[in-house]
PDB file of N, CA and C in Angstrom:
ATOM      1  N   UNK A   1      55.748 -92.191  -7.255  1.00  0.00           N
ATOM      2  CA  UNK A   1      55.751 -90.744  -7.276  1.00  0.00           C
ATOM      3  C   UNK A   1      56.808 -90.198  -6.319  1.00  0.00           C
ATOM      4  N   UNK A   2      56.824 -90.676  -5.066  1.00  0.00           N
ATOM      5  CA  UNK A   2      57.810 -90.166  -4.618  1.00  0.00           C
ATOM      6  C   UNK A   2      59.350 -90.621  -4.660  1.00  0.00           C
ATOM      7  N   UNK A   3      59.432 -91.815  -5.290  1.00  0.00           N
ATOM      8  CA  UNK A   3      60.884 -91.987  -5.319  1.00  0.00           C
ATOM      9  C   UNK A   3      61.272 -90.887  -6.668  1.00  0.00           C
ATOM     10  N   UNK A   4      60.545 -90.553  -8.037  1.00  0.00           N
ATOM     11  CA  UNK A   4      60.529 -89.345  -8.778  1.00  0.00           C
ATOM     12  C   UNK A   4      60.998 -87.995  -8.345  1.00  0.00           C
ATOM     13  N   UNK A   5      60.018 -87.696  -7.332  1.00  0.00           N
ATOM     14  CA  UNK A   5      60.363 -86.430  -6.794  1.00  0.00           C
ATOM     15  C   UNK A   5      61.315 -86.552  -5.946  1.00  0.00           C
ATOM     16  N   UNK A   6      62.093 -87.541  -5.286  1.00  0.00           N
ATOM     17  CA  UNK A   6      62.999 -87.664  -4.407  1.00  0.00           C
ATOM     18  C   UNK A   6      64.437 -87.371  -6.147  1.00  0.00           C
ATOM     19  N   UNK A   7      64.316 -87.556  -7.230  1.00  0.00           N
ATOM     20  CA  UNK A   7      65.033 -87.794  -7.945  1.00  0.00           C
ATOM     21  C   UNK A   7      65.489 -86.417  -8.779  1.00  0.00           C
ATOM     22  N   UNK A   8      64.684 -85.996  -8.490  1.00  0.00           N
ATOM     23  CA  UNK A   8      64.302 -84.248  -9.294  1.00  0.00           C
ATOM     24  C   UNK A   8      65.625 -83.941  -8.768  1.00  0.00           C
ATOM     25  N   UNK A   9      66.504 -82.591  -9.573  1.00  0.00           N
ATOM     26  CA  UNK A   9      67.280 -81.999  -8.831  1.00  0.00           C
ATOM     27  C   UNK A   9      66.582 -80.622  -8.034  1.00  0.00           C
ATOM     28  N   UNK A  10      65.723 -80.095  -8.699  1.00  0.00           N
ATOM     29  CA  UNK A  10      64.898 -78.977  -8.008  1.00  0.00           C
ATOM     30  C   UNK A  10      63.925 -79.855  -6.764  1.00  0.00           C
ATOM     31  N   UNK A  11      64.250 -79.088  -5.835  1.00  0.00           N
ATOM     32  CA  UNK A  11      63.721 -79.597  -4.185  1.00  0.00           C
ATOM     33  C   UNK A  11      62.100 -79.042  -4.016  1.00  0.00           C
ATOM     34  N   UNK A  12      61.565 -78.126  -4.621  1.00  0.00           N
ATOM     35  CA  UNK A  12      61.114 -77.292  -4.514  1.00  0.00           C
ATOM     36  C   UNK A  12      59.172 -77.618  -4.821  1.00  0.00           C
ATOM     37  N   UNK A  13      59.390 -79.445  -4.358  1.00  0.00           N
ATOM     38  CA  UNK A  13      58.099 -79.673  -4.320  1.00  0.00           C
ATOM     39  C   UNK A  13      57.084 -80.647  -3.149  1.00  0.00           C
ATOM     40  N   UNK A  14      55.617 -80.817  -3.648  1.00  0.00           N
ATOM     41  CA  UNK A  14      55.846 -81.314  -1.806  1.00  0.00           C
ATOM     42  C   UNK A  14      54.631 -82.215  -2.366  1.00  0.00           C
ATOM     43  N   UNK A  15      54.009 -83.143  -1.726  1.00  0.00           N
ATOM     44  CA  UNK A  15      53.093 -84.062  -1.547  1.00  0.00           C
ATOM     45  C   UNK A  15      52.220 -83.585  -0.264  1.00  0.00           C
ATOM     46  N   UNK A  16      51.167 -83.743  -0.747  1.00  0.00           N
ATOM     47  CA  UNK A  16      49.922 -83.628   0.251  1.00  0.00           C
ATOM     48  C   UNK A  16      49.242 -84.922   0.287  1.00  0.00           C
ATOM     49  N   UNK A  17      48.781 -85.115   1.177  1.00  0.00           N
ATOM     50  CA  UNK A  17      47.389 -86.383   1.648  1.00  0.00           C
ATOM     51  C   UNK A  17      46.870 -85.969   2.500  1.00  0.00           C
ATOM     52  N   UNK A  18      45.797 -86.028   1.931  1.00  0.00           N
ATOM     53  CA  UNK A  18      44.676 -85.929   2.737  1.00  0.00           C
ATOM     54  C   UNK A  18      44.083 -86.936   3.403  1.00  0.00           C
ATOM     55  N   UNK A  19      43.702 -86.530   4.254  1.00  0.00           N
ATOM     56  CA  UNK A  19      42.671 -87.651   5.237  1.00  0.00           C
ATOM     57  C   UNK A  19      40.866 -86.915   5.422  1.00  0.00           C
ATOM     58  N   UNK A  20      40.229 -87.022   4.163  1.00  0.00           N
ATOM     59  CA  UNK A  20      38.994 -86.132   4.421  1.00  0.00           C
ATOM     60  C   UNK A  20      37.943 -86.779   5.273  1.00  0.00           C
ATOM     61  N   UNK A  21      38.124 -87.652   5.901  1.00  0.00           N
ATOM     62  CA  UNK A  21      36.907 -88.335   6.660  1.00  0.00           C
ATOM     63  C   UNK A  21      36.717 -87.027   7.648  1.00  0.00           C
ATOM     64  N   UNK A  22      35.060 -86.749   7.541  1.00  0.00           N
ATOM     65  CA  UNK A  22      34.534 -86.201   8.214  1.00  0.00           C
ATOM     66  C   UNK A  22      35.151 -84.816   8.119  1.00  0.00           C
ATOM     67  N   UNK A  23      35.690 -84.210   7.301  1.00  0.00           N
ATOM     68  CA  UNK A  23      36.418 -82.819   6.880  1.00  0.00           C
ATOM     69  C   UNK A  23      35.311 -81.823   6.983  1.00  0.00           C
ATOM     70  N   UNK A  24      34.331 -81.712   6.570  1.00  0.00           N
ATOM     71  CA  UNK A  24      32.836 -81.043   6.701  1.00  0.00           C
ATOM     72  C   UNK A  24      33.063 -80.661   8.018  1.00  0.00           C
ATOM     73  N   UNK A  25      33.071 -81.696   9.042  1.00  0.00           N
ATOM     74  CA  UNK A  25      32.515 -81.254  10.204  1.00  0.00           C
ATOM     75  C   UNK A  25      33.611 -80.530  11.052  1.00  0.00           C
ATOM     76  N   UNK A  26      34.875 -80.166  10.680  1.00  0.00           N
ATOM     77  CA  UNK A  26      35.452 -79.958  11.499  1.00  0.00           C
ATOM     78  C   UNK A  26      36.308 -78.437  10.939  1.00  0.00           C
ATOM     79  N   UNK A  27      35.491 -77.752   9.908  1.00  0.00           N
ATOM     80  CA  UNK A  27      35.451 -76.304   9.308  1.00  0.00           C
ATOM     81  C   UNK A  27      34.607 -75.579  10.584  1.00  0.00           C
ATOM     82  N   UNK A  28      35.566 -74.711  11.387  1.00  0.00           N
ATOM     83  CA  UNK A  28      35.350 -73.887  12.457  1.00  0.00           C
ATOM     84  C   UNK A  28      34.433 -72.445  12.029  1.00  0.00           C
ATOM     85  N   UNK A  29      32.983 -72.419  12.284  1.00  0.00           N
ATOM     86  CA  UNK A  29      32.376 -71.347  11.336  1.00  0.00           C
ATOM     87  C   UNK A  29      32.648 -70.062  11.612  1.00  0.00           C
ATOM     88  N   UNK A  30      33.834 -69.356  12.668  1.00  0.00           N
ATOM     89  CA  UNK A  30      34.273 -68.035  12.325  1.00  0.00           C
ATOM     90  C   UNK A  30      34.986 -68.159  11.117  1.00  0.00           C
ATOM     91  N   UNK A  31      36.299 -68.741  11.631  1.00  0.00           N
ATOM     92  CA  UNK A  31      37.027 -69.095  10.200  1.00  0.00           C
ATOM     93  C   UNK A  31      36.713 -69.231   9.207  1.00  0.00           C
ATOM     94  N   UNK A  32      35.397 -69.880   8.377  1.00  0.00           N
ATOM     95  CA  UNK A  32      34.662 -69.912   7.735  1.00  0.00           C
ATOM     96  C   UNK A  32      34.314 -68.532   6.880  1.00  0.00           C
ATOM     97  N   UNK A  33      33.270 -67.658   7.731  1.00  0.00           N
ATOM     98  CA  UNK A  33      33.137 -66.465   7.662  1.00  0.00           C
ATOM     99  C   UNK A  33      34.118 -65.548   7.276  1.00  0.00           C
ATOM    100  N   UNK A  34      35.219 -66.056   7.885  1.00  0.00           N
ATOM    101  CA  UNK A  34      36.163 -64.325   7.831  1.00  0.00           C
ATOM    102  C   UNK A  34      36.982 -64.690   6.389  1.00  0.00           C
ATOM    103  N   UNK A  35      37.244 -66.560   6.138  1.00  0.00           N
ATOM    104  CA  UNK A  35      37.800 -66.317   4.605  1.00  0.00           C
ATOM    105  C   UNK A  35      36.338 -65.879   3.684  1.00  0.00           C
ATOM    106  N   UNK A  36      35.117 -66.286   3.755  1.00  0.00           N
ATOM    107  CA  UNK A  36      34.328 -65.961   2.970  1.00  0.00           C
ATOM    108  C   UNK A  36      34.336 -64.612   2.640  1.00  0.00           C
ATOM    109  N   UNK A  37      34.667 -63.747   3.758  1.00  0.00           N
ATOM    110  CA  UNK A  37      34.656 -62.772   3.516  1.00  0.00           C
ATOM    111  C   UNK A  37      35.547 -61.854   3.189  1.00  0.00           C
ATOM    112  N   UNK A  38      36.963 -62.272   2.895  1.00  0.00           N
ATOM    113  CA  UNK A  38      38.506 -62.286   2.601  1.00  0.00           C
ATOM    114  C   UNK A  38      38.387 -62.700   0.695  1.00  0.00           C
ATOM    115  N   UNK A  39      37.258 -63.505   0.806  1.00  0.00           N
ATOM    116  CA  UNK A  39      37.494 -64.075  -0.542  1.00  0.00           C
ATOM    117  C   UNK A  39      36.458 -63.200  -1.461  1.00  0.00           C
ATOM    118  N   UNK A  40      35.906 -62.313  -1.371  1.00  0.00           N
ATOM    119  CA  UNK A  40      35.115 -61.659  -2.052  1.00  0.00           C
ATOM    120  C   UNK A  40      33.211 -61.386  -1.971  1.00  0.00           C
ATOM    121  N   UNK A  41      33.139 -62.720  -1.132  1.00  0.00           N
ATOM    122  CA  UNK A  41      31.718 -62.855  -0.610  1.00  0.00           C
ATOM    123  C   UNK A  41      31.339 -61.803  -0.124  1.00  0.00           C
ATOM    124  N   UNK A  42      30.261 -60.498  -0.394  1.00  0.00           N
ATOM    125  CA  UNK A  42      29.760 -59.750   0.578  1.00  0.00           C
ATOM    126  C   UNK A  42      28.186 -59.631   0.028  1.00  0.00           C
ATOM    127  N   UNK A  43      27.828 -58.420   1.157  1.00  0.00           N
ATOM    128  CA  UNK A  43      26.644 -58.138   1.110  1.00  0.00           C
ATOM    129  C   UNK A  43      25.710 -59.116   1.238  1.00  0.00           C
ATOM    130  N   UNK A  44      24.249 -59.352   0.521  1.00  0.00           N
ATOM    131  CA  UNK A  44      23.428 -60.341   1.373  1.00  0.00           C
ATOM    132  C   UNK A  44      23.749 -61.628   1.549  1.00  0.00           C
ATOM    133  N   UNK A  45      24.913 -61.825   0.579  1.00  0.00           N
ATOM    134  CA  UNK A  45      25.320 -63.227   0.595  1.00  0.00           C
ATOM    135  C   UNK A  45      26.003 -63.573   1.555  1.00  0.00           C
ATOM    136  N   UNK A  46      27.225 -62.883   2.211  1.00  0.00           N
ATOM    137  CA  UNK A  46      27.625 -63.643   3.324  1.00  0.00           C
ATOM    138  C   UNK A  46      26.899 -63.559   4.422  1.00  0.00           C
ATOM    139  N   UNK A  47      25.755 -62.151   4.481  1.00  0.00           N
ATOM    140  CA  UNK A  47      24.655 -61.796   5.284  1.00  0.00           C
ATOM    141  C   UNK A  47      24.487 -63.124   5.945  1.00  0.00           C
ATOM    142  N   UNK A  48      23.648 -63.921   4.656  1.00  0.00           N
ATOM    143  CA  UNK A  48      22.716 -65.303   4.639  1.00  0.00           C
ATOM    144  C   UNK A  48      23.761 -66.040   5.564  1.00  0.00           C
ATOM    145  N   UNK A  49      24.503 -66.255   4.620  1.00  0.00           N
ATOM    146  CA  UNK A  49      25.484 -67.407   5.702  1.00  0.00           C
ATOM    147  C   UNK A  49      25.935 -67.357   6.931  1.00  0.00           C
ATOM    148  N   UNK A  50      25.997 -65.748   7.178  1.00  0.00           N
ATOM    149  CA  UNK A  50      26.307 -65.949   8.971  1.00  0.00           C
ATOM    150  C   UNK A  50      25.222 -66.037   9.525  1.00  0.00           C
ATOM    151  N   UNK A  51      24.037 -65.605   9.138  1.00  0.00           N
ATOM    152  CA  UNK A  51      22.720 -65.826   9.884  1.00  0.00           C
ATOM    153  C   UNK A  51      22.694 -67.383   9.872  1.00  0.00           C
ATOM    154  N   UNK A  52      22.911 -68.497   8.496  1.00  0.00           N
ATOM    155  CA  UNK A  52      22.914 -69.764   8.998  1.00  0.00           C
ATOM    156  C   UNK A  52      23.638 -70.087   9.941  1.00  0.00           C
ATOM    157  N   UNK A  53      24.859 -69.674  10.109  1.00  0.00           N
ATOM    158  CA  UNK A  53      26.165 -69.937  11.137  1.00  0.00           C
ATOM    159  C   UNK A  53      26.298 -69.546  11.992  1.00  0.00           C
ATOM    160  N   UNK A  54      25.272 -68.734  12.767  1.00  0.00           N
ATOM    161  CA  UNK A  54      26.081 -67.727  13.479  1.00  0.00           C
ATOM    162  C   UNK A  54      25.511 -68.264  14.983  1.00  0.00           C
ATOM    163  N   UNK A  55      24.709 -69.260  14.965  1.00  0.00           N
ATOM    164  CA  UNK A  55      24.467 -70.025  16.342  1.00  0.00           C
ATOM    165  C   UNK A  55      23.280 -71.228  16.175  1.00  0.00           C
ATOM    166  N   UNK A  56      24.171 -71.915  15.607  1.00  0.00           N
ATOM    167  CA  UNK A  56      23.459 -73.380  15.012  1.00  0.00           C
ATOM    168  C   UNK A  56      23.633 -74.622  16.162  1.00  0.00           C
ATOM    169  N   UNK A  57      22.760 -75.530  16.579  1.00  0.00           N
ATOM    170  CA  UNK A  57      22.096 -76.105  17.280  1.00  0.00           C
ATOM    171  C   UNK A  57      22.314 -77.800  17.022  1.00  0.00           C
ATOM    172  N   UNK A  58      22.537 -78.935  17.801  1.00  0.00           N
ATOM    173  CA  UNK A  58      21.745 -79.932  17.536  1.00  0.00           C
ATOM    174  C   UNK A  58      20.889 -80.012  18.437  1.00  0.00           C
ATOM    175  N   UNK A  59      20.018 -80.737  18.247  1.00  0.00           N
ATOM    176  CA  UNK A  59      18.550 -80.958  18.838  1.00  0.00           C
ATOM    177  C   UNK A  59      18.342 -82.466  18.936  1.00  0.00           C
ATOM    178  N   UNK A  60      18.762 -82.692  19.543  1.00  0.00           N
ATOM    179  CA  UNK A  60      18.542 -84.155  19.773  1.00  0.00           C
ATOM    180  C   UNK A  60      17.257 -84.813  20.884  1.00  0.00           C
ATOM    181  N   UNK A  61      16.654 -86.044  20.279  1.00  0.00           N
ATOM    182  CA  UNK A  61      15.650 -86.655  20.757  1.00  0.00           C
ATOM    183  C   UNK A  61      15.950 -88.480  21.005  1.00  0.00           C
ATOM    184  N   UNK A  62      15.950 -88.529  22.515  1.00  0.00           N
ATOM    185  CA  UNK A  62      15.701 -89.760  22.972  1.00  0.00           C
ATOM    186  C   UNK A  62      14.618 -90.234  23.650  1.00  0.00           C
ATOM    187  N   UNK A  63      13.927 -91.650  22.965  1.00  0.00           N
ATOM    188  CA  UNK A  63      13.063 -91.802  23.339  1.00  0.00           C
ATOM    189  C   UNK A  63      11.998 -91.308  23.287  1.00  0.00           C
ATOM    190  N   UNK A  64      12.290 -90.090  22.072  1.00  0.00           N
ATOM    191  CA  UNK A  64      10.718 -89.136  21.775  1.00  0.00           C
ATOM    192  C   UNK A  64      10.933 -87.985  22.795  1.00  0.00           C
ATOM    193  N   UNK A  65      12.162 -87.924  23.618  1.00  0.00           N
ATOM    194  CA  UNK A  65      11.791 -86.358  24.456  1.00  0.00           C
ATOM    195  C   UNK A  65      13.585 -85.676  23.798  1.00  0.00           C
ATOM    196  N   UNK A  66      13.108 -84.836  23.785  1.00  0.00           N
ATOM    197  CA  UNK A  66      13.226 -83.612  22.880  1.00  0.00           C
ATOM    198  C   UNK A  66      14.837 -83.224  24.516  1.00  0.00           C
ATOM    199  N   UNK A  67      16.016 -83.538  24.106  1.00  0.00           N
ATOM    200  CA  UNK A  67      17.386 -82.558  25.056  1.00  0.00           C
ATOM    201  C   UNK A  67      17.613 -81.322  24.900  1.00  0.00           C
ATOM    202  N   UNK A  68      18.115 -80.897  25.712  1.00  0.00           N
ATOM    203  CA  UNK A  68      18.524 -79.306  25.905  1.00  0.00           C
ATOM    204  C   UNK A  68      19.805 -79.658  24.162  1.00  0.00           C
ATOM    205  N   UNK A  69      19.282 -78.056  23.755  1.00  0.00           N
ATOM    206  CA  UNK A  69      19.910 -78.193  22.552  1.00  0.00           C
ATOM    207  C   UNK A  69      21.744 -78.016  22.660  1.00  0.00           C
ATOM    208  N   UNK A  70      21.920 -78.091  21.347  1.00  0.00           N
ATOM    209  CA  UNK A  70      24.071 -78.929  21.718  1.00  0.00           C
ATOM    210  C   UNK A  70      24.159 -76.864  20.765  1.00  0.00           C
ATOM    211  N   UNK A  71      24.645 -76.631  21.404  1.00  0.00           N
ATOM    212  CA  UNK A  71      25.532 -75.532  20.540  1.00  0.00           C
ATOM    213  C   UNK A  71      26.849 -76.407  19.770  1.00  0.00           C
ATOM    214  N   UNK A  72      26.584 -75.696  18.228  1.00  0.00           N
ATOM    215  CA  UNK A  72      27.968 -76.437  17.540  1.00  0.00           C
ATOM    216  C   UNK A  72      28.584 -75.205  16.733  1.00  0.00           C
ATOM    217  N   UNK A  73      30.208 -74.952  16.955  1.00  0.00           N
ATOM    218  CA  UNK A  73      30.817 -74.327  16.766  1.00  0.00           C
ATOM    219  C   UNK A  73      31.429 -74.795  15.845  1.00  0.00           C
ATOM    220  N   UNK A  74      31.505 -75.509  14.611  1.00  0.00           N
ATOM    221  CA  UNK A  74      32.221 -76.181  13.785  1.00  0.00           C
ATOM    222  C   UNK A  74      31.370 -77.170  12.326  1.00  0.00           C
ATOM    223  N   UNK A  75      31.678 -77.324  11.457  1.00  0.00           N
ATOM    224  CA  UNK A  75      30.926 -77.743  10.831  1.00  0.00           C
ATOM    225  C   UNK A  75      29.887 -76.984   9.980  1.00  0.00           C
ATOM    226  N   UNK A  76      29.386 -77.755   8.658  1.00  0.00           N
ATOM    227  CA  UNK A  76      29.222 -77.235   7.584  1.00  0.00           C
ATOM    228  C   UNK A  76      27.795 -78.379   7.677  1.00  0.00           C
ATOM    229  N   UNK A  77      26.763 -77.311   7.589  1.00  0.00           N
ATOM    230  CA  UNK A  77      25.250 -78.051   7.734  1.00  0.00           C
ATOM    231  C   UNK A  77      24.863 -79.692   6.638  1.00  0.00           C
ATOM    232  N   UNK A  78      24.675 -80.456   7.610  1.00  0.00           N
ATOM    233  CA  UNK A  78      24.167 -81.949   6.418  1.00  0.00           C
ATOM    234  C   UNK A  78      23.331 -81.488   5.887  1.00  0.00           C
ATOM    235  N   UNK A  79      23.336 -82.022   4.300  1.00  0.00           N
ATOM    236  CA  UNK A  79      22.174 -81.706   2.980  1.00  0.00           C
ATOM    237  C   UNK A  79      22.382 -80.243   2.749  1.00  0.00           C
ATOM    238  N   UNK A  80      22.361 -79.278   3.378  1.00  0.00           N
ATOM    239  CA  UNK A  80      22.492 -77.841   2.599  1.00  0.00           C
ATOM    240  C   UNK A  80      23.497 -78.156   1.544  1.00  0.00           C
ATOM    241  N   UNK A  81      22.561 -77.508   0.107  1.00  0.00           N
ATOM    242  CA  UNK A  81      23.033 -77.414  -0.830  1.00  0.00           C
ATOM    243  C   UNK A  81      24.689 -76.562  -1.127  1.00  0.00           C
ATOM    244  N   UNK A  82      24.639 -75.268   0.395  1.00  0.00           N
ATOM    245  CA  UNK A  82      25.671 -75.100  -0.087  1.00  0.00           C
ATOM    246  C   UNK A  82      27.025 -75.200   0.913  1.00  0.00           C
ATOM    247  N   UNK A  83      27.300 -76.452   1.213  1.00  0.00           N
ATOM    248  CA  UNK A  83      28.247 -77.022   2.179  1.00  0.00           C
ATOM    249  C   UNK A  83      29.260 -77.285   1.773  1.00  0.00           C
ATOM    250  N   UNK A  84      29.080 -78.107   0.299  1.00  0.00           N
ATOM    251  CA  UNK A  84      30.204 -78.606  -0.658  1.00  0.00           C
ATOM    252  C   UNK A  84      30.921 -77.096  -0.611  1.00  0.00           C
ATOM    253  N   UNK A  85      30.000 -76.458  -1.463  1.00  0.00           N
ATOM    254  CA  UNK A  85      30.415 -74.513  -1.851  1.00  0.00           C
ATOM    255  C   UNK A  85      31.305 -74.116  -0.727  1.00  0.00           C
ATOM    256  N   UNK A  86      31.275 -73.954   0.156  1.00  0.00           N
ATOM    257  CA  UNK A  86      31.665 -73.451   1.368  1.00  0.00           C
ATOM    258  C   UNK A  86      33.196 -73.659   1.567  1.00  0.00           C
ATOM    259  N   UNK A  87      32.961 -75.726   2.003  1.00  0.00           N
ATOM    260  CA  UNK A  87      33.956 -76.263   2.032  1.00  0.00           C
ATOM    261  C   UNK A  87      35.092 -76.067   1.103  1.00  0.00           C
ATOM    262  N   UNK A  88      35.107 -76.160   0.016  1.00  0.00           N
ATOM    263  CA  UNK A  88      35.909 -75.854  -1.297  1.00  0.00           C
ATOM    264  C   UNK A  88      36.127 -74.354  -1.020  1.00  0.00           C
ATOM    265  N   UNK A  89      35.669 -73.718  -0.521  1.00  0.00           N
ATOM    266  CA  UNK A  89      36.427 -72.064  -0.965  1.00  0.00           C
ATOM    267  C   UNK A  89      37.556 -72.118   0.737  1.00  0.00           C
ATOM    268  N   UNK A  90      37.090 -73.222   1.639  1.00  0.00           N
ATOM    269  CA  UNK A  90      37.716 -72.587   2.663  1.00  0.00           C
ATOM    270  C   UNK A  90      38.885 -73.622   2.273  1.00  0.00           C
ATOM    271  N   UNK A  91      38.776 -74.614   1.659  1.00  0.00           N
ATOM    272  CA  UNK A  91      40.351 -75.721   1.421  1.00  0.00           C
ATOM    273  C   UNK A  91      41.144 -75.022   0.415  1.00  0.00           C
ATOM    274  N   UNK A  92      40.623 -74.097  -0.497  1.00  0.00           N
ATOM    275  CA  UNK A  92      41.432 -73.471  -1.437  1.00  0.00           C
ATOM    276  C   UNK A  92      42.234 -72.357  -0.647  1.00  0.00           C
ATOM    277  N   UNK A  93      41.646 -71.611   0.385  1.00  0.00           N
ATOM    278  CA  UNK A  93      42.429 -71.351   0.898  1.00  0.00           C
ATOM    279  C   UNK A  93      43.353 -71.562   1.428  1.00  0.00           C
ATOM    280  N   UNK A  94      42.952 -72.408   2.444  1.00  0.00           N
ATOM    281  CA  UNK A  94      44.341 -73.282   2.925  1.00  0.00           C
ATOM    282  C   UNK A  94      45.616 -73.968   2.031  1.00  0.00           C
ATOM    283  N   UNK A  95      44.577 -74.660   0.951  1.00  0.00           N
ATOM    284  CA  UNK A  95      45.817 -74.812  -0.094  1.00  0.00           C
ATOM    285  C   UNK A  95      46.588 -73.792  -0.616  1.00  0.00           C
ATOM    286  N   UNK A  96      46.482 -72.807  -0.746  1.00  0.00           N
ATOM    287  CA  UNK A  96      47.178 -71.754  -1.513  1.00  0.00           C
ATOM    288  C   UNK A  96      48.183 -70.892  -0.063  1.00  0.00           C
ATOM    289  N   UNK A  97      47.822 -71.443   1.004  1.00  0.00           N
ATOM    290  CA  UNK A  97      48.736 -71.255   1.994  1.00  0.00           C
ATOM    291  C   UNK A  97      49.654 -71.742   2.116  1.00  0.00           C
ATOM    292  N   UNK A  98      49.619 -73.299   1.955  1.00  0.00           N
ATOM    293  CA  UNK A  98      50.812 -74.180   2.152  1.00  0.00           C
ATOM    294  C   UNK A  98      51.620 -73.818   1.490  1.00  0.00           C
ATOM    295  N   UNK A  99      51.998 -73.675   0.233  1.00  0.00           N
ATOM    296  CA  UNK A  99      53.242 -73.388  -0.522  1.00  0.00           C
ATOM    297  C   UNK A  99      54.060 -72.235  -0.009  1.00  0.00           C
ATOM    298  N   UNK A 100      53.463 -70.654   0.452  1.00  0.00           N
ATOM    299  CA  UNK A 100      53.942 -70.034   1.409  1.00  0.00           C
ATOM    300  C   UNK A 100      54.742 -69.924   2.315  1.00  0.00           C
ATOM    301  N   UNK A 101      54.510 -71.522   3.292  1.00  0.00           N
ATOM    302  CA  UNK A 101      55.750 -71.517   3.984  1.00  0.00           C
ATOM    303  C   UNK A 101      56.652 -72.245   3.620  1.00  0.00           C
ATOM    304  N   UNK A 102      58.205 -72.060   3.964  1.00  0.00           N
ATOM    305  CA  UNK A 102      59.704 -72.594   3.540  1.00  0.00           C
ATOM    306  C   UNK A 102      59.863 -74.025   4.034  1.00  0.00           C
ATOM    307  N   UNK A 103      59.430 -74.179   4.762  1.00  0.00           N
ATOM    308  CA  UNK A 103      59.725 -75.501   5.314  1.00  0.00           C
ATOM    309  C   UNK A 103      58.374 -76.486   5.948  1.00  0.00           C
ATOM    310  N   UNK A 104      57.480 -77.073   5.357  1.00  0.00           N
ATOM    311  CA  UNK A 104      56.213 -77.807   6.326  1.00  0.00           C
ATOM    312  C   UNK A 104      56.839 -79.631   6.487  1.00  0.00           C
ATOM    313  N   UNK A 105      56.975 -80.031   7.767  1.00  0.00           N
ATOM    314  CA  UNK A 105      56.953 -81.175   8.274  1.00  0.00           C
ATOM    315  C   UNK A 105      56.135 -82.030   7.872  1.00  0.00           C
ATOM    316  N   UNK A 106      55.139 -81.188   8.864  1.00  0.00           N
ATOM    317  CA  UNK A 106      53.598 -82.240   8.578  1.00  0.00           C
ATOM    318  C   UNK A 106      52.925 -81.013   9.306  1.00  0.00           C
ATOM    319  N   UNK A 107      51.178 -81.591   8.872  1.00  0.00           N
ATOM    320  CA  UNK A 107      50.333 -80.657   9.125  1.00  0.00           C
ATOM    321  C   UNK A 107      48.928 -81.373   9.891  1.00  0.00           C
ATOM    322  N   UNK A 108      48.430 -81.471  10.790  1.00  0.00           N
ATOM    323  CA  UNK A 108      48.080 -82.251  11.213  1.00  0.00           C
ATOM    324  C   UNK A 108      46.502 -81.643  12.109  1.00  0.00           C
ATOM    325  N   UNK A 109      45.207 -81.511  11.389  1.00  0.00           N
ATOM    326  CA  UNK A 109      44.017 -81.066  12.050  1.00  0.00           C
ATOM    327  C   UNK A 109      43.307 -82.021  12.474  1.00  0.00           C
ATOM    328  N   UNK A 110      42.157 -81.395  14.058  1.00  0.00           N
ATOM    329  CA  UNK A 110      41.411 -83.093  14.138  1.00  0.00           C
ATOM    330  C   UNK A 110      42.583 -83.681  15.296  1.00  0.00           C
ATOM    331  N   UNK A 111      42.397 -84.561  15.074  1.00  0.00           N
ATOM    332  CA  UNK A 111      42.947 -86.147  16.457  1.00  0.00           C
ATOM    333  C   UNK A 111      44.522 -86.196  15.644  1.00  0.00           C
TER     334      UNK A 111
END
């Protein structure tokens, strides 16, 4: 594929890879919110979702005693049905960003 596109005379295309390990967890839930709400989401519906988001917790237990809870600023809840949902409206965004700019190197979120 890329020796192809290296062959094209039009320049005017690009390759993405992804690295999704652990991509869920590292959707920042303002950001979250403000495309949800950029993207058409309103009223009780994004209501719901910032009330899920809006100061979510781990709770962790060692040994059967119960730690001072973890504030988490990031991340898209395990098993909620609608995480996948979420995730996908906030990568479409981003995807539909990239082409936007004239020149991307590399793009690089995470470590």
């Amino acid at each position: 594929v890329i020796h192809y596109i290296n062959k094209l005379k039009d320049k005017n295309h690009m390759i993405i890879s992804l690295d999704m390990e652990k991509a869920f967890d590292k959707i920042q839930h303002p950001f979250m919110i403000k495309v949800l709400g950029r993207s058409g989401i309103q009223g009780p519906y994004l209501n719901m979702i910032k009330a899920i988001y809006s100061k979510p917790v781990a709770n962790i237990k060692v040994n059967g005693e119960k730690l001072e809870a973890i504030p988490l600023k990031s991340g898209t809840r395990q098993g909620c049905p609608l995480s996948p949902y979420l995730f996908n409206i906030v990568l479409e965004v981003l995807a539909r960003a990239i082409p936007q700019q004239k020149e991307i190197k590399e793009i690089q979120f995470g470590k």
